[in-house]
N, C-alpha and C. Protein backbone atom coordinates (compact mmCIF):
# COMPACT_ATOMS: atom_id res chain seq x y z
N UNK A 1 -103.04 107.21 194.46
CA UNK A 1 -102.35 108.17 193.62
C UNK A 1 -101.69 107.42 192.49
N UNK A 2 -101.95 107.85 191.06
CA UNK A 2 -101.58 107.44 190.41
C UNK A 2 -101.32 108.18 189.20
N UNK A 3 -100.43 108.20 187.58
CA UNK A 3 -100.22 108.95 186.88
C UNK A 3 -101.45 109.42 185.95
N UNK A 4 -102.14 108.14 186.04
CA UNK A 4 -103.29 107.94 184.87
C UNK A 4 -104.58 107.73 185.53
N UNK A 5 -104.73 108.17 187.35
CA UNK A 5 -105.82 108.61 187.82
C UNK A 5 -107.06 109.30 187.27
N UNK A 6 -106.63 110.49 186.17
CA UNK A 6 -107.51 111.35 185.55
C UNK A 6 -107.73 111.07 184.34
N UNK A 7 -107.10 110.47 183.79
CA UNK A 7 -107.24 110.08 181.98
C UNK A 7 -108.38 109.48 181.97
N UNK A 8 -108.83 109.92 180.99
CA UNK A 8 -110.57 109.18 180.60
C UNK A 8 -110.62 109.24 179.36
N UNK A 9 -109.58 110.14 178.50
CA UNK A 9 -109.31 109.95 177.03
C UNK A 9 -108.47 109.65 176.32
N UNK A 10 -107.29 108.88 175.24
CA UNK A 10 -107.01 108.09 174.74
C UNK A 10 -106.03 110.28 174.16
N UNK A 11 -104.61 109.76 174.28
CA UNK A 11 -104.43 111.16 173.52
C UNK A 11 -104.23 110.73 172.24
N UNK A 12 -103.67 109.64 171.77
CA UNK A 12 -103.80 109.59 170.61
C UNK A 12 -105.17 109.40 169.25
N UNK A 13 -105.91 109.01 169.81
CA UNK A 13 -107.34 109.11 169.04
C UNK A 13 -108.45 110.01 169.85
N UNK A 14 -108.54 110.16 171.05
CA UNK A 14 -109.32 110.70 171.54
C UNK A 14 -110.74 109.60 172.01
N UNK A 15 -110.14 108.50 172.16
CA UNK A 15 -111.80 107.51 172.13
C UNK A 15 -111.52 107.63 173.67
N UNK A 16 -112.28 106.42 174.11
CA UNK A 16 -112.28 106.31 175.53
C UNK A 16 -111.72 105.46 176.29
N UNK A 17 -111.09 105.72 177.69
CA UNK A 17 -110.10 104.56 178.11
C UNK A 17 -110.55 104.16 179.22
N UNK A 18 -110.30 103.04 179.64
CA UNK A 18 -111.29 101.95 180.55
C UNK A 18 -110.03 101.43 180.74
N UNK A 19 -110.39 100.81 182.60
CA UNK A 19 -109.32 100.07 183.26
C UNK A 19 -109.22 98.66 183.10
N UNK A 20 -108.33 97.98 182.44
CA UNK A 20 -108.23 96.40 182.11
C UNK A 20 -106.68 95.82 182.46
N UNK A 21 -107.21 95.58 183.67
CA UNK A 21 -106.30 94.79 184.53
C UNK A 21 -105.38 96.00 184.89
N UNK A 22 -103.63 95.91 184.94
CA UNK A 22 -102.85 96.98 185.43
C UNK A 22 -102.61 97.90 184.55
N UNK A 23 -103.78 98.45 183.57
CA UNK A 23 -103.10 99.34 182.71
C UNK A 23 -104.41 100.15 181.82
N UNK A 24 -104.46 101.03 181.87
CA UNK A 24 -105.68 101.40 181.20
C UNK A 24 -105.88 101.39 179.09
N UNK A 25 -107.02 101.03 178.60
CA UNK A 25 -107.02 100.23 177.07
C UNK A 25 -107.93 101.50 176.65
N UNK A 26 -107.98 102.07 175.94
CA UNK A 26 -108.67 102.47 174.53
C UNK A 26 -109.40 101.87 173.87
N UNK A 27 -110.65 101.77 173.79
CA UNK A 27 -111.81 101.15 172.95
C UNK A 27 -111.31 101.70 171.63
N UNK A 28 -111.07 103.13 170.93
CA UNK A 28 -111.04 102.81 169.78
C UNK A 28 -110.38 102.68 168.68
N UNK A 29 -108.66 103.07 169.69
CA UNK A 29 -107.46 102.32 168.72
C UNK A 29 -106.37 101.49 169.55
N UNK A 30 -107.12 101.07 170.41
CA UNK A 30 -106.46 99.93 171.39
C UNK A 30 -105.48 100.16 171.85
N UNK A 31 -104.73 101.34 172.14
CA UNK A 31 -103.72 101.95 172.57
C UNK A 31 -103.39 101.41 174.35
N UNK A 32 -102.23 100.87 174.97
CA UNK A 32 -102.47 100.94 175.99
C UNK A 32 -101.33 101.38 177.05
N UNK A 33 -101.85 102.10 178.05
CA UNK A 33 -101.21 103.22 179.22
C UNK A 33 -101.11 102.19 180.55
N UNK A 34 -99.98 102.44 180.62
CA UNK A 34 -99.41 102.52 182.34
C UNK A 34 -98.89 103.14 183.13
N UNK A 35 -99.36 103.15 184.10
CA UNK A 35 -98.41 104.22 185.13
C UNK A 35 -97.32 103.73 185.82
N UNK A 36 -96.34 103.92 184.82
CA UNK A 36 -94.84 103.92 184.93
C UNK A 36 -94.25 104.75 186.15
N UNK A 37 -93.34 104.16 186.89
CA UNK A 37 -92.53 104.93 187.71
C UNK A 37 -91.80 106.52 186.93
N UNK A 38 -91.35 107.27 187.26
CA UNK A 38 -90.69 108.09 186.49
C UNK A 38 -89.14 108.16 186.90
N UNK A 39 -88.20 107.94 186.06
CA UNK A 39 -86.33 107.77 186.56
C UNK A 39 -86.15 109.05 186.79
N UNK A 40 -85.91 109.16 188.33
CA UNK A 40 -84.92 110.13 188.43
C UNK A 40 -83.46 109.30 189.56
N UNK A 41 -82.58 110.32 189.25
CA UNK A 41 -81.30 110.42 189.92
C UNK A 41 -80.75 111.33 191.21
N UNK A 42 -79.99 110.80 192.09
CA UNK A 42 -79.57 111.57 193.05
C UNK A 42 -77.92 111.22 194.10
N UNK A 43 -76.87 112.28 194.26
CA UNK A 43 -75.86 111.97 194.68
C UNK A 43 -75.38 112.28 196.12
N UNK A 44 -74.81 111.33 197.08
CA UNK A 44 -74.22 112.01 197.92
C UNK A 44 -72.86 112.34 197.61
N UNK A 45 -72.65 113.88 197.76
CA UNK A 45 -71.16 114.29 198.13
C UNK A 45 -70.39 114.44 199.13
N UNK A 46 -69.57 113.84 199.36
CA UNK A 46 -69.10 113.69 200.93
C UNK A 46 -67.79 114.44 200.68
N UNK A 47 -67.66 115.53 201.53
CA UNK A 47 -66.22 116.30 201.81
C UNK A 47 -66.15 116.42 203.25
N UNK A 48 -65.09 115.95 203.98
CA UNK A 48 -64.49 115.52 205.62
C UNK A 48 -65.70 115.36 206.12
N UNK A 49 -66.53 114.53 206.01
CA UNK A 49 -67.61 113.66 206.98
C UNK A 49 -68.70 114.60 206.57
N UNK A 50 -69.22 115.41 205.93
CA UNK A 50 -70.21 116.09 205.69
C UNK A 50 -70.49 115.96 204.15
N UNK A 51 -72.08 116.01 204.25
CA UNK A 51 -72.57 115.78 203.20
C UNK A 51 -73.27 117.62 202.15
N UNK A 52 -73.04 117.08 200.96
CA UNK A 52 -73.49 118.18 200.31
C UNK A 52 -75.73 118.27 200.08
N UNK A 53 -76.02 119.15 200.81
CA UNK A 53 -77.30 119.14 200.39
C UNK A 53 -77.95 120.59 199.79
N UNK A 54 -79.13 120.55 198.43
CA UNK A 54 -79.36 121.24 198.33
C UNK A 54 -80.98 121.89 199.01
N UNK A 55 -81.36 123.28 198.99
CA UNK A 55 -82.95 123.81 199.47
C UNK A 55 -83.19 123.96 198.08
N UNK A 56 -83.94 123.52 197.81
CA UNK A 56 -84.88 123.47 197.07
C UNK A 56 -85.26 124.94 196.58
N UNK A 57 -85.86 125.61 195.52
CA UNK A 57 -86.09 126.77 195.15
C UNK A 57 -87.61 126.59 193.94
N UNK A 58 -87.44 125.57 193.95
CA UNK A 58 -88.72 125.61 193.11
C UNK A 58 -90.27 124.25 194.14
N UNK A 59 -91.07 124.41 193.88
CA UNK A 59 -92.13 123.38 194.46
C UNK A 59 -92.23 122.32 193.55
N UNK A 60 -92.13 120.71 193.78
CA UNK A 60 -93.11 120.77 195.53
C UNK A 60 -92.09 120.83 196.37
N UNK A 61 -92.34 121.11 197.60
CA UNK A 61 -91.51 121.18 199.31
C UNK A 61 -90.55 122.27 198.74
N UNK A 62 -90.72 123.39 197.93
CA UNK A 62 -89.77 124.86 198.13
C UNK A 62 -89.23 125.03 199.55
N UNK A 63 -87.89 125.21 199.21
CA UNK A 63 -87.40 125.64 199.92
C UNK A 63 -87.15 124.04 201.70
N UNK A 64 -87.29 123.36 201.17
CA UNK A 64 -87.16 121.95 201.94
C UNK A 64 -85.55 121.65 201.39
N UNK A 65 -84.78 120.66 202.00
CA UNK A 65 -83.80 120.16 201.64
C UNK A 65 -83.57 118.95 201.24
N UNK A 66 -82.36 118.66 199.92
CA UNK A 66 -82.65 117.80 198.88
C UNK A 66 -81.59 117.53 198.65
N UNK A 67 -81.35 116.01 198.16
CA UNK A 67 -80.14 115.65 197.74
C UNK A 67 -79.94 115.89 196.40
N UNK A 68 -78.44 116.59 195.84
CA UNK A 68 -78.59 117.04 194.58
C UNK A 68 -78.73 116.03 193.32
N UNK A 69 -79.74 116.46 192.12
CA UNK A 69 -80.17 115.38 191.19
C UNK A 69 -81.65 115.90 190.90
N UNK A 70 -82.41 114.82 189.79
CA UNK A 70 -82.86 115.56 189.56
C UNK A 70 -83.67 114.08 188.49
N UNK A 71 -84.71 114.14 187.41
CA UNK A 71 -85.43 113.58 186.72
C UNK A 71 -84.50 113.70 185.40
N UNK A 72 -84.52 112.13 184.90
CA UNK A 72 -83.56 111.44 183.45
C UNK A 72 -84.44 112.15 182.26
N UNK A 73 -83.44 113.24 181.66
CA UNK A 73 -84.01 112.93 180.04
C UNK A 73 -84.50 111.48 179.39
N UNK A 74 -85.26 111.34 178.51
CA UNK A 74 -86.03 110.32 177.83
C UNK A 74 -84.93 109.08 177.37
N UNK A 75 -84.04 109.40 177.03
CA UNK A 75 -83.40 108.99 176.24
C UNK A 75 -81.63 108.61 177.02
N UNK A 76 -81.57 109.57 178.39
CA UNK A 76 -80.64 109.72 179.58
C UNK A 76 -80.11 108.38 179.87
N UNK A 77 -78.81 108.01 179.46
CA UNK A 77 -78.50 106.89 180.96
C UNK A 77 -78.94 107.53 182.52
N UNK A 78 -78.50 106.69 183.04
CA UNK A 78 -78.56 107.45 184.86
C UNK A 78 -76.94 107.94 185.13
N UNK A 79 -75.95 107.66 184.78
CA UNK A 79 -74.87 108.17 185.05
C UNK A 79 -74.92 109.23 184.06
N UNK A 80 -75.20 109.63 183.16
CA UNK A 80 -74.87 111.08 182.34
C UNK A 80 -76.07 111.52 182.96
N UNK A 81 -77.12 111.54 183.74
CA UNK A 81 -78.25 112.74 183.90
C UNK A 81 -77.58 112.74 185.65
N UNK A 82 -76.76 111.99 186.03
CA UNK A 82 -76.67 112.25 187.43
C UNK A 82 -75.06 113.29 187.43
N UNK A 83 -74.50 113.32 186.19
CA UNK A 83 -73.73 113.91 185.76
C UNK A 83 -74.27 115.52 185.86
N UNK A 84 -75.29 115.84 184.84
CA UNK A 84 -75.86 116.68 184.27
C UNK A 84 -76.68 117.15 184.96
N UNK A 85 -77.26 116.62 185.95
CA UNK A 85 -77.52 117.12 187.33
C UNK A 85 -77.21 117.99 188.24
N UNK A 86 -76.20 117.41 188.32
CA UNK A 86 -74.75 117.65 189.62
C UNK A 86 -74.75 119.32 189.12
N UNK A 87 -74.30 119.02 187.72
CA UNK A 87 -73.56 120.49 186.77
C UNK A 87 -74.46 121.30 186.95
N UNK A 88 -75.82 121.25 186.73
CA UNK A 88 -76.91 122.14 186.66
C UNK A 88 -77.03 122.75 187.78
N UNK A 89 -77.21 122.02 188.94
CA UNK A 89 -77.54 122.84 190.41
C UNK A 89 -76.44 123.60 191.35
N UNK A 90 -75.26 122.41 190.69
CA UNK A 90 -74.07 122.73 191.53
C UNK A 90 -72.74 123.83 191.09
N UNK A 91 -72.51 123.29 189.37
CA UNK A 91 -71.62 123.98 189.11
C UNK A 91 -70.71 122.83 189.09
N UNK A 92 -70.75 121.61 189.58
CA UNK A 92 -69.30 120.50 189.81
C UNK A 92 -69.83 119.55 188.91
N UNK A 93 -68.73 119.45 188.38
CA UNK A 93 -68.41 117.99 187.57
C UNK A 93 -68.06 116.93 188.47
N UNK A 94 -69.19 115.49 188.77
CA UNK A 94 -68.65 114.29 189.30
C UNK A 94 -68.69 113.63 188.69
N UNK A 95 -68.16 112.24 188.98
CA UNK A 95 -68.09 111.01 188.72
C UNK A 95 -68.98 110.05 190.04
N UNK A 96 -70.07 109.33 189.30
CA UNK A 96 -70.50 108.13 189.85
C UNK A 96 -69.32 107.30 190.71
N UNK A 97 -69.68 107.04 192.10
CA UNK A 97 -68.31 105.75 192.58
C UNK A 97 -69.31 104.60 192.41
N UNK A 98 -70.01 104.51 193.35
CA UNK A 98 -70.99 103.52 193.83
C UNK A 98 -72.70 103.47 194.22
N UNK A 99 -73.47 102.41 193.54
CA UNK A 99 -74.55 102.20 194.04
C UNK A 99 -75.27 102.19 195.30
N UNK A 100 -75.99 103.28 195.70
CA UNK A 100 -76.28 103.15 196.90
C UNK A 100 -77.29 102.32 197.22
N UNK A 101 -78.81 102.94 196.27
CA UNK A 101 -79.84 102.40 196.40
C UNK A 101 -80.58 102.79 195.67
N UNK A 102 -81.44 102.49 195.23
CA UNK A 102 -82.80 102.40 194.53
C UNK A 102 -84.29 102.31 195.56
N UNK A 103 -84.85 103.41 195.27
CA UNK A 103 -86.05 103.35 196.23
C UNK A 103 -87.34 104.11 195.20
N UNK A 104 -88.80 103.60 195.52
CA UNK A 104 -89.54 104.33 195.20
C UNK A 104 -90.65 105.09 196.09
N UNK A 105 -90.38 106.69 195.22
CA UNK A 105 -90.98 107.18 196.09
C UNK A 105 -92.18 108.29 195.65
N UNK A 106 -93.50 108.79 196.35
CA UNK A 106 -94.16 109.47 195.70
C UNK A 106 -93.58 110.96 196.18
N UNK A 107 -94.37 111.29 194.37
CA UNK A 107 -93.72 113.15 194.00
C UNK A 107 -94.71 113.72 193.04
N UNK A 108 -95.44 114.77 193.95
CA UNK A 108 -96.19 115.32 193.05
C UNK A 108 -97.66 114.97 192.03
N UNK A 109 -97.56 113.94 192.98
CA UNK A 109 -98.86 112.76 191.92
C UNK A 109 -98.69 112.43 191.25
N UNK A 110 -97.17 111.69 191.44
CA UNK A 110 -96.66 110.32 190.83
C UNK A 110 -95.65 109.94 191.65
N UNK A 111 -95.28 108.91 190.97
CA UNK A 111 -94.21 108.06 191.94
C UNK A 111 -92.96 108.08 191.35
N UNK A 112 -91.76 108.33 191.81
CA UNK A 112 -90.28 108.15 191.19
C UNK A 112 -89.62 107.01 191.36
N UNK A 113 -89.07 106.73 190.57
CA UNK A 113 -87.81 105.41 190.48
C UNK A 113 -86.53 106.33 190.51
N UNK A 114 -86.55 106.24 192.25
CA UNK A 114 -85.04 106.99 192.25
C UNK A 114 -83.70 106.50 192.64
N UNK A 115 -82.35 106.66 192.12
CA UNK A 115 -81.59 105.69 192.08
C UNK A 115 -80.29 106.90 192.75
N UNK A 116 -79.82 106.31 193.56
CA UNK A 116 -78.84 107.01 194.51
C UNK A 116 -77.53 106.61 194.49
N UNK A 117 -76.62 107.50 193.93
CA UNK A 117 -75.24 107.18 194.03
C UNK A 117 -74.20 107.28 195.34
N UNK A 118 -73.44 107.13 195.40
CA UNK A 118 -72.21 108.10 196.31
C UNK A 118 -71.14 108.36 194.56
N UNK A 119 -70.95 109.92 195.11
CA UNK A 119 -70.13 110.51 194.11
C UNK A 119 -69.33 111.22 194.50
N UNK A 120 -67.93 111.31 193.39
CA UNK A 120 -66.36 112.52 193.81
C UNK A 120 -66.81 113.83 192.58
N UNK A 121 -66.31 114.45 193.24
CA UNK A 121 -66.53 115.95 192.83
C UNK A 121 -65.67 116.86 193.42
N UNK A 122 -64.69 117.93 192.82
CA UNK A 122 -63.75 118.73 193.04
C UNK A 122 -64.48 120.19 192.70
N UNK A 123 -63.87 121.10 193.82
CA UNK A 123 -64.35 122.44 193.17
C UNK A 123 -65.03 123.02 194.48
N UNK A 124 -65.36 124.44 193.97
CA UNK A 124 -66.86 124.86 195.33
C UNK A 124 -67.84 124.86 194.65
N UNK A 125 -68.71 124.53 195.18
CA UNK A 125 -70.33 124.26 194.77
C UNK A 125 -71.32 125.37 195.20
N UNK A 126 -71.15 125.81 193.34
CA UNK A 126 -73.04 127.33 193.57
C UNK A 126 -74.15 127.01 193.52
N UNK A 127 -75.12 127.23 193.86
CA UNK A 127 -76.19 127.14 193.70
C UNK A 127 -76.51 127.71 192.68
N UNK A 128 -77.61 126.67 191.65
CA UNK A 128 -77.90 127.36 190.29
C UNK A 128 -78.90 126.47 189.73
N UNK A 129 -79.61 126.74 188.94
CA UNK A 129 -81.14 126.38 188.13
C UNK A 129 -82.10 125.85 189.60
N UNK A 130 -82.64 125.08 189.69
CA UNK A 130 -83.45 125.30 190.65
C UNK A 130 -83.16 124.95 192.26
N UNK A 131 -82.34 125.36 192.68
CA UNK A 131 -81.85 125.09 193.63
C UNK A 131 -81.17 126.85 193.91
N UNK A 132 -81.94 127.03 195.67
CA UNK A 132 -81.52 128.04 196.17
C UNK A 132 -80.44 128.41 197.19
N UNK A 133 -79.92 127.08 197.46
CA UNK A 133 -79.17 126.95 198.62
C UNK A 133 -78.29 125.94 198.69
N UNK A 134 -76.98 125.94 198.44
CA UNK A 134 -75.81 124.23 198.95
C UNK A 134 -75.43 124.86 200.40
N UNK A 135 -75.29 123.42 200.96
CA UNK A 135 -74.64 123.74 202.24
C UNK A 135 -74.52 122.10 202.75
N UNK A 136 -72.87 122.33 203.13
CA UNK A 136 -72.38 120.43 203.72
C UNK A 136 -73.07 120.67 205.14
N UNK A 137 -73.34 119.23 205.47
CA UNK A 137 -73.87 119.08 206.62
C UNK A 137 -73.13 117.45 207.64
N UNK A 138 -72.83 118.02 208.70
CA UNK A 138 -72.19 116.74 208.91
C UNK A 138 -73.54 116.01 209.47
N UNK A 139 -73.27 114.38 210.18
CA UNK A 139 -74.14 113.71 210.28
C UNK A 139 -75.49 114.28 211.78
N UNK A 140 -74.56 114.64 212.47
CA UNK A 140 -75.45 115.03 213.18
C UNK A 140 -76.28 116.67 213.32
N UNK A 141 -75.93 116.89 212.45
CA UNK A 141 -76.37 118.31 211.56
C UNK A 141 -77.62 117.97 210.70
N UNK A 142 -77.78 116.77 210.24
CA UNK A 142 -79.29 116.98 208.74
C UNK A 142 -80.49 117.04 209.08
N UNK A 143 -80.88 117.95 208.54
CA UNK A 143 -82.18 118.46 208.32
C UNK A 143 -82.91 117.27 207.86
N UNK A 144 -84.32 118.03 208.24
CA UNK A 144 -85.44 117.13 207.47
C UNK A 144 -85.70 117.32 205.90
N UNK A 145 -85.44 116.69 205.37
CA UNK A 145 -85.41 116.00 204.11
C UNK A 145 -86.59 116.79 203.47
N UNK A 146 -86.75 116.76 201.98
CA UNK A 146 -87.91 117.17 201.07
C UNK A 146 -88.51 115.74 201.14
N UNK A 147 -88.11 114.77 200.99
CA UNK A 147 -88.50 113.01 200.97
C UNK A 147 -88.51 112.47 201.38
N UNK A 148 -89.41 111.40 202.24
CA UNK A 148 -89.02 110.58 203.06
C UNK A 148 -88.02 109.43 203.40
N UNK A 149 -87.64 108.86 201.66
CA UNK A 149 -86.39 108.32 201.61
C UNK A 149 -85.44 108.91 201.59
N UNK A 150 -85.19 110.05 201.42
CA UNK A 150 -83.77 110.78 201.34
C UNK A 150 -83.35 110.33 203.28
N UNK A 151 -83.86 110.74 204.21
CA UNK A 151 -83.65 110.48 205.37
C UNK A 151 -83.37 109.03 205.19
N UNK A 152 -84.21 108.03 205.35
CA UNK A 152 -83.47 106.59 205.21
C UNK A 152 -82.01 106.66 204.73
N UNK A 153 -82.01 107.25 202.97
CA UNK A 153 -80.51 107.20 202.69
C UNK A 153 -79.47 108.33 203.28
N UNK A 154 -79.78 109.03 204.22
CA UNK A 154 -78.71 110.01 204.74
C UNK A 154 -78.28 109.50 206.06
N UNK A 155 -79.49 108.60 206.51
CA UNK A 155 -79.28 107.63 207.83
C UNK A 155 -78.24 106.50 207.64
N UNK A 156 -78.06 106.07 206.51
CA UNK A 156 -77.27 104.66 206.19
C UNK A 156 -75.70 105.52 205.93
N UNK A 157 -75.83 107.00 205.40
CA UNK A 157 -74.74 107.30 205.23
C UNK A 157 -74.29 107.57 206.08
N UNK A 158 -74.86 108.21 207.13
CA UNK A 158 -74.10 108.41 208.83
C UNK A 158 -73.72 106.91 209.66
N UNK A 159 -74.64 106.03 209.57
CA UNK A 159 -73.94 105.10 210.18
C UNK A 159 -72.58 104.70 209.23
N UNK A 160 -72.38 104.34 207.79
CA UNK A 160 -71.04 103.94 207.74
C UNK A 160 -69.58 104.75 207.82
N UNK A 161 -69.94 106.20 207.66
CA UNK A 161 -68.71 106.98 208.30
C UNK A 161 -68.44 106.68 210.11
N UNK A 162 -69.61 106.44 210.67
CA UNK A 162 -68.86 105.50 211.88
C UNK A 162 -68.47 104.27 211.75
N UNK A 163 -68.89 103.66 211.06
CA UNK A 163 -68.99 102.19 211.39
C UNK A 163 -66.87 101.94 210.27
C-alpha cells in the first residue's frame, strides 16, 4: 500500500512515470513523487483518571472510536492543528503539555505520521464536525480503537496513572 501505487501519469505534464529507486520520475519533465507520510495530530484528555474519546461519524471505521485530532493543514504547525482540532470536534480550547509519541500508521491507502500529545482543556465537550460521539472512559473501560496504535498509546496511558 502505497500513495503513488496508481499514478502512471505525471500531473503536471501528463508524460509518463516510472519507478526509480524510492520515488517515482517523469520521462518528460523530470518531475519527481514520493510517497510521503501524511501529518496528522492527536490528544489525550485526561479528567479524574478517564480519558476523552471520540466515535467517529464519518469513514473509514464510522462510527469506531478515536482519539480526538485530526490531519495538519499544509502550511499547520502540529500544535495550532492539534489546537484546531480539539475546537472542531470538541468545542474545547487546549493547550499541548507533553510529547507522547510519534507513530506511523496506515489510513485509508496511505500511511500517517501521527504525533500524540497529552493535553489541558477546560469546559464540557460537544460533539461536532465529524465526530458523533465524546465520552471519558476510564482505563479499564476502552474500547477498541479505530487504530491499531491508538490502543498501544491508550495502553501506556493506563499504565502511568498507576504507576
Amino acid at each position: 500500500m502505497g500513495a503513488l501505487d496508481d499514478w502512471r501519469f505525471c500531473p503536471r505534464c501528463g508524460g509518463g512515470l516510472a519507478p526509480s529507486g524510492d520515488h517515482l520520475a517523469c520521462a518528460g519533465c523530470g518531475e519527481r513523487y514520493w510517497a510521503n507520510a501524511v501529518p496528522a495530530v492527536q490528544g489525550i484528555l485526561e479528567r479524574d483518571g478517564r480519558v476523552l474519546l471520540a466515535r467517529r461519524g464519518i469513514e473509514p471505521r464510522k462510527g469506531s472510536w478515536d482519539l480526538p485530532g485530526g490531519f495538519l493543514g499544509e502550511t499547520e504547525s502540529a500544535a495550532d492543528g492539534l489546537r484546531r482540532e480539539f475546537l472542531e470536534e470538541t468545542g474545547l480550547e487546549i493547550e499541548p503539555l507533553e510529547l507522547l509519541r510519534i507513530d506511523i500508521e496506515p489510513y485509508a491507502g496511505r500511511y500517517v505520521f501521527s504525533v500524540t500529545w497529552s493535553v489541558r482543556g477546560d469546559g464540557e465537550p460537544v460533539a461536532a464536525d465529524d465526530v458523533a460521539e465524546l465520552r471519558f472512559f476510564a482505563p479499564d473501560e476502552l474500547p477498541e480503537m479505530a487504530f491499531p496504535g491508538q490502543d498501544l498509546i491508550l495502553a501506556e496511558w493506563a499504565r502511568h496513572l498507576v504507576a
